[in-house]
Protein backbone atom coordinates (compact mmCIF):
# COMPACT_ATOMS: atom_id res chain seq x y z
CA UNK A 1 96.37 73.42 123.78
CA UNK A 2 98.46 76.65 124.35
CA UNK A 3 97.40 80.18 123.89
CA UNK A 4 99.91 83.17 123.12
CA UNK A 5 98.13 86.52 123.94
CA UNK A 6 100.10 89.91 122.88
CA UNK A 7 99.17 93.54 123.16
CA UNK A 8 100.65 96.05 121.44
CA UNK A 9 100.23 99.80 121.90
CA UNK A 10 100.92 103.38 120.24
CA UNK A 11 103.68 103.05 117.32
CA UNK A 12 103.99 98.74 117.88
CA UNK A 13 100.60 98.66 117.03
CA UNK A 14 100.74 101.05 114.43
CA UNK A 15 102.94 99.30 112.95
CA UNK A 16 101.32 95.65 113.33
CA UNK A 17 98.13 97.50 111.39
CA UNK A 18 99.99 98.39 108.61
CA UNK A 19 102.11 95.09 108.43
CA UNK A 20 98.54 93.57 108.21
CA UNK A 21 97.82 95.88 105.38
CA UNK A 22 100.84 95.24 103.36
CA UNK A 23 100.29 91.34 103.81
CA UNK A 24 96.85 91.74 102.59
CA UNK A 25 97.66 93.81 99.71
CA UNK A 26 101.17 91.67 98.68
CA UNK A 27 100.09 88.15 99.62
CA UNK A 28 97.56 85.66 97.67
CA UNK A 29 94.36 85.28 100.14
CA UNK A 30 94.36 87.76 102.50
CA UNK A 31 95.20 87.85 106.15
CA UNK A 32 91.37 88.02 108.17
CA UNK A 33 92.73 88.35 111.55
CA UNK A 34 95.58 89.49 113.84
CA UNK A 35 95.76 85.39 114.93
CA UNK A 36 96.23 84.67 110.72
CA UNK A 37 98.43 88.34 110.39
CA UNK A 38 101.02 86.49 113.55
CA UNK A 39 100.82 82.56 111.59
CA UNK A 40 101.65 84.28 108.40
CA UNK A 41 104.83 86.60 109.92
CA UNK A 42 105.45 83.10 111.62
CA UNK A 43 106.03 81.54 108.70
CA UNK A 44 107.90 83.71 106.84
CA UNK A 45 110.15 83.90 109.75
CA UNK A 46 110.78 80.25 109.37
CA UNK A 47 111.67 80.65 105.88
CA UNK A 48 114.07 83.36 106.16
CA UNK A 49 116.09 81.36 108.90
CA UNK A 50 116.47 78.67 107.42
């Protein structure tokens, strides 16, 4: 199994906080952790290049 570890700090992870927030708030469900907050952006990555 892999593991991807990222740390973010001062406006990056600003930022990633209220990303979270906006997912939670826009999207059905809601987005319990950073790991779920990165699948989700994954996935709508995916979409939008394809």
């Amino acid at each position: 199994m892999s593991e991807f570890h990222a740390t973010l700090y001062g406006d990056d992870a600003e930022r990633a906080t209220q990303m979270k927030d906006r997912l939670d708030q826009e999207l059905p469900g809601s987005v319990a952790s950073n790991a779920e907050m990165v699948r989700t952006l994954l996935d709508l990555a995916e979409e939008s290049l394809e």
